[in-house]
N, C-alpha and C. Protein backbone atom coordinates (compact mmCIF):
# COMPACT_ATOMS: atom_id res chain seq x y z
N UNK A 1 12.70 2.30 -34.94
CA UNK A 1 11.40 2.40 -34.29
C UNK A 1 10.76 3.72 -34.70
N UNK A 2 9.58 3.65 -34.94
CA UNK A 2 8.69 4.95 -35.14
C UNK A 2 7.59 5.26 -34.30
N UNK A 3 7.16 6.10 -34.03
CA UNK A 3 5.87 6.60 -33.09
C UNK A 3 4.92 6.59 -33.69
N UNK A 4 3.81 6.28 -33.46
CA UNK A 4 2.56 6.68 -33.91
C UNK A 4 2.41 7.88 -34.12
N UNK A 5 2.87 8.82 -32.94
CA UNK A 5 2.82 10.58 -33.51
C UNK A 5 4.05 11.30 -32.92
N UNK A 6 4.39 12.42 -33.26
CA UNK A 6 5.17 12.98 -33.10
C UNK A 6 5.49 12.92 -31.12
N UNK A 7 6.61 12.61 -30.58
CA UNK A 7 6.14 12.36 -28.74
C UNK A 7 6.60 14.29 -28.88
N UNK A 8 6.35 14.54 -27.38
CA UNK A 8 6.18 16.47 -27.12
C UNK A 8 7.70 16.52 -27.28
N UNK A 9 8.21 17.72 -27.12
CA UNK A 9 9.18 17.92 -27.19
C UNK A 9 9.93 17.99 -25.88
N UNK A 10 11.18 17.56 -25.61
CA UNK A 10 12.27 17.71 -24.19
C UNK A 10 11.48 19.01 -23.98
N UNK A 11 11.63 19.24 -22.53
CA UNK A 11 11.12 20.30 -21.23
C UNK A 11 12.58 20.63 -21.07
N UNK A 12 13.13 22.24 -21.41
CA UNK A 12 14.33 22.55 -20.60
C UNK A 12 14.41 23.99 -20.55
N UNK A 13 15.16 24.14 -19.20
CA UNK A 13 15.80 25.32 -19.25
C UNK A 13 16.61 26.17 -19.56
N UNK A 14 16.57 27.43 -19.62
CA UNK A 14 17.93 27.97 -20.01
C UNK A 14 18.76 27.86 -18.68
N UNK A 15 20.36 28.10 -19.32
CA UNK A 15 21.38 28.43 -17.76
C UNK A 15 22.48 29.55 -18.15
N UNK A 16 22.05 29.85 -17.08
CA UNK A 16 22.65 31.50 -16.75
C UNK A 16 24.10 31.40 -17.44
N UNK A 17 23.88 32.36 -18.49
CA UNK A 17 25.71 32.49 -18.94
C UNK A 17 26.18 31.15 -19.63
N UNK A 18 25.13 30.76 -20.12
CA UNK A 18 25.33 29.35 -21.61
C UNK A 18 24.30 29.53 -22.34
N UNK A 19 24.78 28.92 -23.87
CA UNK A 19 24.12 28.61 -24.69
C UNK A 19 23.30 27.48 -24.62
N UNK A 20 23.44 26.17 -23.49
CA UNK A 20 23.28 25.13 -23.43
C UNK A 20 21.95 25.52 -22.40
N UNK A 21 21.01 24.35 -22.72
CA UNK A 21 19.82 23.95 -22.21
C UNK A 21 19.80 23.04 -21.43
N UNK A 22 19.19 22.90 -19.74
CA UNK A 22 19.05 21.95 -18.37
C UNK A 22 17.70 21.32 -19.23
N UNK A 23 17.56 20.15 -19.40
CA UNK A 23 16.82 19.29 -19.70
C UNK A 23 16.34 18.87 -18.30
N UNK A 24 14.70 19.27 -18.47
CA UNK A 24 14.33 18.79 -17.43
C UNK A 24 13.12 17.15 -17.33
N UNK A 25 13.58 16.39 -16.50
CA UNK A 25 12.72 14.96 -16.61
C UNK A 25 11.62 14.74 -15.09
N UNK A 26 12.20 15.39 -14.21
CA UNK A 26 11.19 15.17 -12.95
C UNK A 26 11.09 16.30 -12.19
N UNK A 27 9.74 16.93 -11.99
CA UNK A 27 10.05 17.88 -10.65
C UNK A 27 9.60 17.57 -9.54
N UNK A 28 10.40 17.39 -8.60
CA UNK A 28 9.75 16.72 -6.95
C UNK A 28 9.64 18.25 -6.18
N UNK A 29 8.83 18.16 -5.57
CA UNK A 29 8.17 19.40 -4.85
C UNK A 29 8.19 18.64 -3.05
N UNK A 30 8.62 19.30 -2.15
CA UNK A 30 8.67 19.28 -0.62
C UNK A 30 7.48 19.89 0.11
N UNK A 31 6.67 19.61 0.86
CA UNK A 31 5.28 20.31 0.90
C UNK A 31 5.95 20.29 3.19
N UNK A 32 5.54 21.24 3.85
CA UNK A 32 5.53 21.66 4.82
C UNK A 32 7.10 21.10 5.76
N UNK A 33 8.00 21.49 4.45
CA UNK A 33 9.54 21.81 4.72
C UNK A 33 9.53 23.17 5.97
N UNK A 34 9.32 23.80 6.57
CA UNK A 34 9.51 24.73 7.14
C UNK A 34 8.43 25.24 8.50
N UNK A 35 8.29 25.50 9.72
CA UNK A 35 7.49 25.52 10.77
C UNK A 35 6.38 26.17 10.28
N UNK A 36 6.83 27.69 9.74
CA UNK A 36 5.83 28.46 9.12
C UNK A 36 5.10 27.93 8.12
N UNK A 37 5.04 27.38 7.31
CA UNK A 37 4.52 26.11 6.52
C UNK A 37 3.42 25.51 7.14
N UNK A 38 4.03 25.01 7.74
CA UNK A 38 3.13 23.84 8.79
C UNK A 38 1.82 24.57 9.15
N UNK A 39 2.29 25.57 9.87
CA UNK A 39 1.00 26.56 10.97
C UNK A 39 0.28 27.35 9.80
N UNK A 40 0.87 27.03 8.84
CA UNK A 40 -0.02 28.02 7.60
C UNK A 40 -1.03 26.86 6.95
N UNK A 41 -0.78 25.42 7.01
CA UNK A 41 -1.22 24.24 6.41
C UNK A 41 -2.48 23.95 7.07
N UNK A 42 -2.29 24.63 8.77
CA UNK A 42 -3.51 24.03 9.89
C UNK A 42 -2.51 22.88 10.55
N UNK A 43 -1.36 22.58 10.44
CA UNK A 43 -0.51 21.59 11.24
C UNK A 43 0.08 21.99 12.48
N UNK A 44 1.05 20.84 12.87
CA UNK A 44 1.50 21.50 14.56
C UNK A 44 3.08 21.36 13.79
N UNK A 45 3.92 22.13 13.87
CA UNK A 45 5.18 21.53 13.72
C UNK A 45 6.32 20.80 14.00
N UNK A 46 5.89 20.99 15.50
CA UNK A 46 6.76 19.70 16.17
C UNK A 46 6.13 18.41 15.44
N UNK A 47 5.27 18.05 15.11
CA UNK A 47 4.42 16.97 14.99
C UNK A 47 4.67 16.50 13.44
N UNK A 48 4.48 17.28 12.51
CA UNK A 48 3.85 17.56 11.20
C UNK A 48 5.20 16.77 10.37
N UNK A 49 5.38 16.59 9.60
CA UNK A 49 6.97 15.69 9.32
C UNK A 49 6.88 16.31 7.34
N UNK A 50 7.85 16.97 6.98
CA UNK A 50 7.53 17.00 5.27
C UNK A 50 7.17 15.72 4.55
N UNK A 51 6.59 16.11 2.86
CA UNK A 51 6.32 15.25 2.28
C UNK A 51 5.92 15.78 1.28
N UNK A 52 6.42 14.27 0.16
CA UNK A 52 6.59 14.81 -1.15
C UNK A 52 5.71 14.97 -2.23
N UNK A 53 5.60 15.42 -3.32
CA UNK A 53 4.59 15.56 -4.44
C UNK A 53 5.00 16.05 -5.51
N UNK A 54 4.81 15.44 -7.00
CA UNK A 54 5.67 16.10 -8.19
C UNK A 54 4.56 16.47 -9.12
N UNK A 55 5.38 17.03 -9.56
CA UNK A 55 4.47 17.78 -11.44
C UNK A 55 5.37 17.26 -12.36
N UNK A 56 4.37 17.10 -13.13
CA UNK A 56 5.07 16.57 -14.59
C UNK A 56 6.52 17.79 -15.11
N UNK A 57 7.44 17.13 -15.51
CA UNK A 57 8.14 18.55 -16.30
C UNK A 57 7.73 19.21 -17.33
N UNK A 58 6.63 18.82 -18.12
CA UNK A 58 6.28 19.82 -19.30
C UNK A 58 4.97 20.54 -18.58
N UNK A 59 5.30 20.26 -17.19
CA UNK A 59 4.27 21.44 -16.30
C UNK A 59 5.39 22.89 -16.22
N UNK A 60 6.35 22.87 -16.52
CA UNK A 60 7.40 23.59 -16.67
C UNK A 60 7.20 25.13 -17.91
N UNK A 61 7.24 26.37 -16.98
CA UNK A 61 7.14 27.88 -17.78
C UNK A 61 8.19 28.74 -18.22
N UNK A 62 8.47 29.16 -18.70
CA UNK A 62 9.26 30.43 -18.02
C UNK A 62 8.29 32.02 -19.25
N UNK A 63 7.31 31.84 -19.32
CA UNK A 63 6.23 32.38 -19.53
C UNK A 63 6.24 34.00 -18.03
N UNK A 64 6.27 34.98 -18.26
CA UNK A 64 5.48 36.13 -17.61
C UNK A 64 4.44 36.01 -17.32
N UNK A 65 3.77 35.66 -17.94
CA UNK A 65 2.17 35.91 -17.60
C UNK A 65 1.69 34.17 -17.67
N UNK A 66 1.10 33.48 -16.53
CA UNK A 66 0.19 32.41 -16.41
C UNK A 66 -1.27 33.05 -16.68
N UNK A 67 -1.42 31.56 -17.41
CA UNK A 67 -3.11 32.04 -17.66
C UNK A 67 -3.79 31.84 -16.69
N UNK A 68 -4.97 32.04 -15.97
CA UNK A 68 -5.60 31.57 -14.65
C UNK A 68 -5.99 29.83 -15.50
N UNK A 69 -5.99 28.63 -14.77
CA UNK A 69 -6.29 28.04 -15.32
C UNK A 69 -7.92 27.34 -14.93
N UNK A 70 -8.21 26.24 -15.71
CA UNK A 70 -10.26 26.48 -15.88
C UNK A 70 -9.75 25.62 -14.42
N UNK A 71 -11.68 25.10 -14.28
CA UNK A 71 -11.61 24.23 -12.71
C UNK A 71 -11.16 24.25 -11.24
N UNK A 72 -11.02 26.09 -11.52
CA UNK A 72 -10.81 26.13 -10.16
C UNK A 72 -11.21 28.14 -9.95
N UNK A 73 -11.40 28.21 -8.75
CA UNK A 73 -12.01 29.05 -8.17
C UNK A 73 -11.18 29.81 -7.23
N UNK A 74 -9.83 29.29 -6.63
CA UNK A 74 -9.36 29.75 -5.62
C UNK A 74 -7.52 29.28 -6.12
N UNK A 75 -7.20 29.83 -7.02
CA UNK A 75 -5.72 29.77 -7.14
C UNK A 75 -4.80 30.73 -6.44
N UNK A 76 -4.12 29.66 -6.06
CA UNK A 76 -2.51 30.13 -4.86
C UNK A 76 -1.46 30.07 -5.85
N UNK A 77 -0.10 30.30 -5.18
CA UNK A 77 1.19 30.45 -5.69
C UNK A 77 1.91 30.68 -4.46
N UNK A 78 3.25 30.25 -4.71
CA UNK A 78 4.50 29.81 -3.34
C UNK A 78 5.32 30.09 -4.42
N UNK A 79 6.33 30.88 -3.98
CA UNK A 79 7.69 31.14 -4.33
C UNK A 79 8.99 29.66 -3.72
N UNK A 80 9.60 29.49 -4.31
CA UNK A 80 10.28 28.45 -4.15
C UNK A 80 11.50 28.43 -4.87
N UNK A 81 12.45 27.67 -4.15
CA UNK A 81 13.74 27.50 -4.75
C UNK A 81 13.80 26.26 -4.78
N UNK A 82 14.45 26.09 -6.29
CA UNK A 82 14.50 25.03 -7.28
C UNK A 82 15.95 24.84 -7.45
N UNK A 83 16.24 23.55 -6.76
CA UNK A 83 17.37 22.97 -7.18
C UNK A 83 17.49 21.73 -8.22
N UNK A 84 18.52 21.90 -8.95
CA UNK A 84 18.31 21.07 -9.92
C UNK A 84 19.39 20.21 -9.81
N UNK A 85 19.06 18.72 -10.21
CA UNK A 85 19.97 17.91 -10.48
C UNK A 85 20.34 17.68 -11.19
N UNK A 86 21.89 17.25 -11.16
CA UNK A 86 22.49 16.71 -12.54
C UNK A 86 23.05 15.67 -12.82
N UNK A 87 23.07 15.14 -11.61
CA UNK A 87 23.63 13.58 -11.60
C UNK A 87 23.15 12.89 -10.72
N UNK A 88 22.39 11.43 -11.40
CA UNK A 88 21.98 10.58 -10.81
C UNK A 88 22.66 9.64 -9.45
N UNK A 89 21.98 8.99 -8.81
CA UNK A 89 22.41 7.94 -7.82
C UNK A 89 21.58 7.64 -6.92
N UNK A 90 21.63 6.83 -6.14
CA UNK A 90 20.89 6.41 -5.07
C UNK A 90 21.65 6.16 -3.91
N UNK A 91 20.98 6.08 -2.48
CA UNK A 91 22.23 5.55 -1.32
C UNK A 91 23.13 6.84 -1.22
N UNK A 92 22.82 8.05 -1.44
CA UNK A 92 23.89 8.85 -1.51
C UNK A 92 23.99 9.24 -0.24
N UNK A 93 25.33 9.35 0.27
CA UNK A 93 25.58 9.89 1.02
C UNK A 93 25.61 11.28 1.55
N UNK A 94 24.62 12.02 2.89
CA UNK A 94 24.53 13.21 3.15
C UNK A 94 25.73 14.21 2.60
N UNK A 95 26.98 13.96 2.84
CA UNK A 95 27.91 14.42 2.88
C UNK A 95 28.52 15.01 1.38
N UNK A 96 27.79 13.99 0.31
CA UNK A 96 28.11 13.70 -0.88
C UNK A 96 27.08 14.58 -2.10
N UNK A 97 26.01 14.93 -1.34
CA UNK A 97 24.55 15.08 -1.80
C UNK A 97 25.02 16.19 -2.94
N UNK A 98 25.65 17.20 -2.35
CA UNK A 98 26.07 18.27 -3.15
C UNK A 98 26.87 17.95 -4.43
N UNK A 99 27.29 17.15 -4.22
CA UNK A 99 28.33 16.85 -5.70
C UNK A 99 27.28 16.41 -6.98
N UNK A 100 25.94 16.43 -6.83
CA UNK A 100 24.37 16.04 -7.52
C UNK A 100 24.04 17.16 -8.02
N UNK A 101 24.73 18.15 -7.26
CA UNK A 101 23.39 19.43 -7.92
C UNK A 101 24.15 20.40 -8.72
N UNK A 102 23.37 20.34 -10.18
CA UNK A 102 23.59 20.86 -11.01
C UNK A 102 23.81 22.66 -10.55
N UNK A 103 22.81 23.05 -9.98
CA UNK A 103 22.38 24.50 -9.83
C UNK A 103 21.10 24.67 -9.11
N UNK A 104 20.70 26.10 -9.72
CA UNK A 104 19.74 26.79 -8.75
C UNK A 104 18.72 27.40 -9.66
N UNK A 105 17.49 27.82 -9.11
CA UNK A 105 16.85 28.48 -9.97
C UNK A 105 15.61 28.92 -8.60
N UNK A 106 14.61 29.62 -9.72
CA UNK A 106 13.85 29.79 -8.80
C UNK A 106 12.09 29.84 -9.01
N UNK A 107 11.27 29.45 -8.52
CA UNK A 107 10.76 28.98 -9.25
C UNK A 107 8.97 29.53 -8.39
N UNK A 108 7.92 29.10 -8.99
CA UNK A 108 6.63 29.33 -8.53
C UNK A 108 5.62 27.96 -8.65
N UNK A 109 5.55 27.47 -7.51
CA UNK A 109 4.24 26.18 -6.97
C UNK A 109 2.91 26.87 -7.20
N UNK A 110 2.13 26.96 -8.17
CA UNK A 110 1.18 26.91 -8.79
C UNK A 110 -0.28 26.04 -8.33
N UNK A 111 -1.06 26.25 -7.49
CA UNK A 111 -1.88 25.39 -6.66
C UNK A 111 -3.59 25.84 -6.97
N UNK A 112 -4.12 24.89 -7.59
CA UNK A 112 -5.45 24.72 -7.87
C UNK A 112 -6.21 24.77 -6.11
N UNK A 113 -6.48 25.65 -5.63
CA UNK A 113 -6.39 24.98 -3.97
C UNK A 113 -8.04 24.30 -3.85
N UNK A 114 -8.44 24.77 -4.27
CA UNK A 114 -10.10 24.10 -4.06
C UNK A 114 -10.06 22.80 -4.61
N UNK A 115 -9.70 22.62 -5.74
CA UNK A 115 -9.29 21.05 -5.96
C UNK A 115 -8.31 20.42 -4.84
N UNK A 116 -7.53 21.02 -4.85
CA UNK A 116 -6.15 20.53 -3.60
C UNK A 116 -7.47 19.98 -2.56
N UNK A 117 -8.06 20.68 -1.82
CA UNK A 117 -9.05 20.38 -0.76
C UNK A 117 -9.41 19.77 -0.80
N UNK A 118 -10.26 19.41 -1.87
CA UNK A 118 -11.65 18.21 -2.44
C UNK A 118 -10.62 16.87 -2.42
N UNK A 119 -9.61 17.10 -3.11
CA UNK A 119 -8.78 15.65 -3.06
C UNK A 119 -8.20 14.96 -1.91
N UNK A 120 -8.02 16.38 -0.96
CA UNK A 120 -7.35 16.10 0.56
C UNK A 120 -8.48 15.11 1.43
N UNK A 121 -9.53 15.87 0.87
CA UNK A 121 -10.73 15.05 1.78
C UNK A 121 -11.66 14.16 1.58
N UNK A 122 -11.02 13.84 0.18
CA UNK A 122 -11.45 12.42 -0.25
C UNK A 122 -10.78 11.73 -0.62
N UNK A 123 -9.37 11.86 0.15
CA UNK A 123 -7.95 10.91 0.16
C UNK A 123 -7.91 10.50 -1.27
N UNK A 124 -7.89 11.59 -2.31
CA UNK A 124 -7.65 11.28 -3.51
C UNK A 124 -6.13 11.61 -3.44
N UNK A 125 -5.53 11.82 -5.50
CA UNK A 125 -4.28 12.40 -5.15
C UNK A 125 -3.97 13.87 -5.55
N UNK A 126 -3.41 14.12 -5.59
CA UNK A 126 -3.91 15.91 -5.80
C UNK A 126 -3.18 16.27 -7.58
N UNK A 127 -2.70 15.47 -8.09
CA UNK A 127 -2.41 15.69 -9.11
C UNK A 127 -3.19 16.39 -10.05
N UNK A 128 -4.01 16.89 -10.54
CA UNK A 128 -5.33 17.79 -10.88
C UNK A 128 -5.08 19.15 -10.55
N UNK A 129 -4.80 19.21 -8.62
CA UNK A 129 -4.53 20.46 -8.11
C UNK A 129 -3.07 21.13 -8.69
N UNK A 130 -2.08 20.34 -8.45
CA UNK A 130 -0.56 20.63 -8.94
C UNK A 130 0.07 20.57 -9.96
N UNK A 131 -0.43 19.50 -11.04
CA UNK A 131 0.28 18.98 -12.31
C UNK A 131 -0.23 19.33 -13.62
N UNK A 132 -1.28 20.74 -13.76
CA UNK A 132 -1.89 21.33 -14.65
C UNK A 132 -0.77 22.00 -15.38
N UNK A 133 -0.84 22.44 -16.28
CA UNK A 133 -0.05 22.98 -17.93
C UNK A 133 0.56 24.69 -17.01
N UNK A 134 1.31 24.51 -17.72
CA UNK A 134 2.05 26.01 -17.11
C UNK A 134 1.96 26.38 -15.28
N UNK A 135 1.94 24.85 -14.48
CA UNK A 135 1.93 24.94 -13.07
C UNK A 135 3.30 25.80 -12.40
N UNK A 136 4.13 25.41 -12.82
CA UNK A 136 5.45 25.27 -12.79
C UNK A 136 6.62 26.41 -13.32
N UNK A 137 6.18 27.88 -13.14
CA UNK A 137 7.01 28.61 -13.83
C UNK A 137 8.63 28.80 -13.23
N UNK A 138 9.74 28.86 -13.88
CA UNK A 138 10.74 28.64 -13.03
C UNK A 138 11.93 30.18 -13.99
N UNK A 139 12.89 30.43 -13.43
CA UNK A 139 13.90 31.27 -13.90
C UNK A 139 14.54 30.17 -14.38
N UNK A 140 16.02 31.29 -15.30
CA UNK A 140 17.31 30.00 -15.84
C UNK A 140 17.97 29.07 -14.60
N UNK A 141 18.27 28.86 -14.77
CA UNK A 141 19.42 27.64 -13.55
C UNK A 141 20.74 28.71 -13.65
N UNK A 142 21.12 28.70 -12.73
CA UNK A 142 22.38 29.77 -12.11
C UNK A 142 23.20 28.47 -11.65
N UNK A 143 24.38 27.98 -12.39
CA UNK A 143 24.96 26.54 -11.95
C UNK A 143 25.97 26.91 -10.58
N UNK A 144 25.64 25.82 -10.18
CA UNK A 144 26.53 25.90 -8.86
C UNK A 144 28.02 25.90 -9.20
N UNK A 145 28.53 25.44 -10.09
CA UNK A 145 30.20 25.97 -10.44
C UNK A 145 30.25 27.53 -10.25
N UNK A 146 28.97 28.43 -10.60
CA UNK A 146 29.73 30.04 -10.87
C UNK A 146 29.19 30.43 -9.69
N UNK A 147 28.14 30.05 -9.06
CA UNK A 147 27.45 30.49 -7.56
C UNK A 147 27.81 30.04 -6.24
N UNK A 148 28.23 28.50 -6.37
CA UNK A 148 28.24 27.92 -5.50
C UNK A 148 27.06 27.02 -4.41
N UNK A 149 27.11 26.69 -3.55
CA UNK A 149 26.10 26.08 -2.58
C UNK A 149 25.35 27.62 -1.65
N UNK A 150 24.99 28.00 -1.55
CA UNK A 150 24.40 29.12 -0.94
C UNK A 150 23.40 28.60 0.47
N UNK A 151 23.79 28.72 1.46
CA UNK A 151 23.49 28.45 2.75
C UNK A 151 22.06 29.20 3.20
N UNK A 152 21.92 30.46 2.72
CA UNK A 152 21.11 31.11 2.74
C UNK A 152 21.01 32.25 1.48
N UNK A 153 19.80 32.78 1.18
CA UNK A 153 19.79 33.76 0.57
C UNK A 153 18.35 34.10 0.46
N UNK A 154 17.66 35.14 -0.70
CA UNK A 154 16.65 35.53 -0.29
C UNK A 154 16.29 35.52 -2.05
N UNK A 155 14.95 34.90 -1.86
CA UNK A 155 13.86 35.08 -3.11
C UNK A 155 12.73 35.60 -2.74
N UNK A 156 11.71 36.53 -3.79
CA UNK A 156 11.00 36.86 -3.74
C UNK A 156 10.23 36.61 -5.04
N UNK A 157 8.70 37.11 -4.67
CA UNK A 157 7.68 36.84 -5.80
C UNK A 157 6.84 37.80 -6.14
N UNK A 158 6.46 38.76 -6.77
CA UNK A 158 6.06 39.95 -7.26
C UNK A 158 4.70 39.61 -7.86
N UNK A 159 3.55 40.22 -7.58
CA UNK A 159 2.55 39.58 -8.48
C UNK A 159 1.39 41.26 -8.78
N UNK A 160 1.87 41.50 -9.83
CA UNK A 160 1.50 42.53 -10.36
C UNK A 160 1.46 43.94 -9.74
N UNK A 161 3.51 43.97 -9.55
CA UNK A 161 4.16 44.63 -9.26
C UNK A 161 4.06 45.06 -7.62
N UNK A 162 3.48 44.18 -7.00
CA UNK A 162 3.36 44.43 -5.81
C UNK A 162 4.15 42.71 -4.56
N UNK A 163 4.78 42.95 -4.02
CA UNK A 163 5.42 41.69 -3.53
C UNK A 163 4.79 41.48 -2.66
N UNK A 164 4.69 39.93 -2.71
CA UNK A 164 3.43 38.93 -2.22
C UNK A 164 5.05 37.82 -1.35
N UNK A 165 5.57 37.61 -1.65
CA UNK A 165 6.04 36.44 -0.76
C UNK A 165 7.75 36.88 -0.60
């Protein structure tokens, strides 16, 4: 079989302490996971329930510098931790979930927000706002064999040398 044109190239990461590259195929994003979340969204949190939304993976950086991108007027950023998978399944069991995850990384949600709005309130989908080119900047993957499951820990986000999140 041949292509009409060349298709883009695999989306991957580096991982911490290998030569080998995390090939990445989906990024699912969790949107008002956390109370503070919620009350920052305009939600109630008892009330408010998470929910999901993805970016393409060749929305995927590990670029220093994002360009501001066109079509928008009011760009945000969220610090976030990025877990990655490495093995498929479905039906998985809570208990089991962990034996899936490749590792860790860490990563930046990239948000067109004035588009985000316009789409919120015309029950569009926000893909425009989230799934733009270099949305998605992330660190290497730190695999859970050398780190482990980490219960807690602490990330931060620096934005021209001054910490923002």
């Amino acid at each position: 079989m041949s292509y009409a044109f060349p298709p883009a190239a695999q989306t991957a990461l580096p991982i911490d302490g290998s030569s080998d590259l995390f090939p990445v195929r989906r990024i699912y994003c969790v949107g008002r996971n956390y109370a503070d979340h919620v009350v920052e969204m305009g939600g109630d949190p008892d009330r408010e329930a998470p929910f999901f939304f993805s970016k393409p993976g060749d929305a995927v950086t590990q670029d220093d510098v994002v360009p501001f991108p066109p079509r928008t007027d009011n760009f945000h950023h969220e610090m976030e931790l990025v877990i990655a998978i490495g093995k498929g399944g479905k039906n998985i069991a809570v208990g089991d979930a962990l034996d899936h995850v490749f590792g860790y990384a860490a990563g930046v949600d990239l948000t067109r927000r004035d588009l985000q709005a316009w789409a919120k309130k015309h029950g569009r989908p926000w893909s425009m706002s989230k799934g733009f080119d270099q949305s998605a900047p992330m660190s290497a993957i730190k695999p859970s064999f050398d780190i482990g499951h980490p219960d807690r820990g602490r990330i931060w986000l620096s934005v021209n040398g001054e910490t923002r999140q």
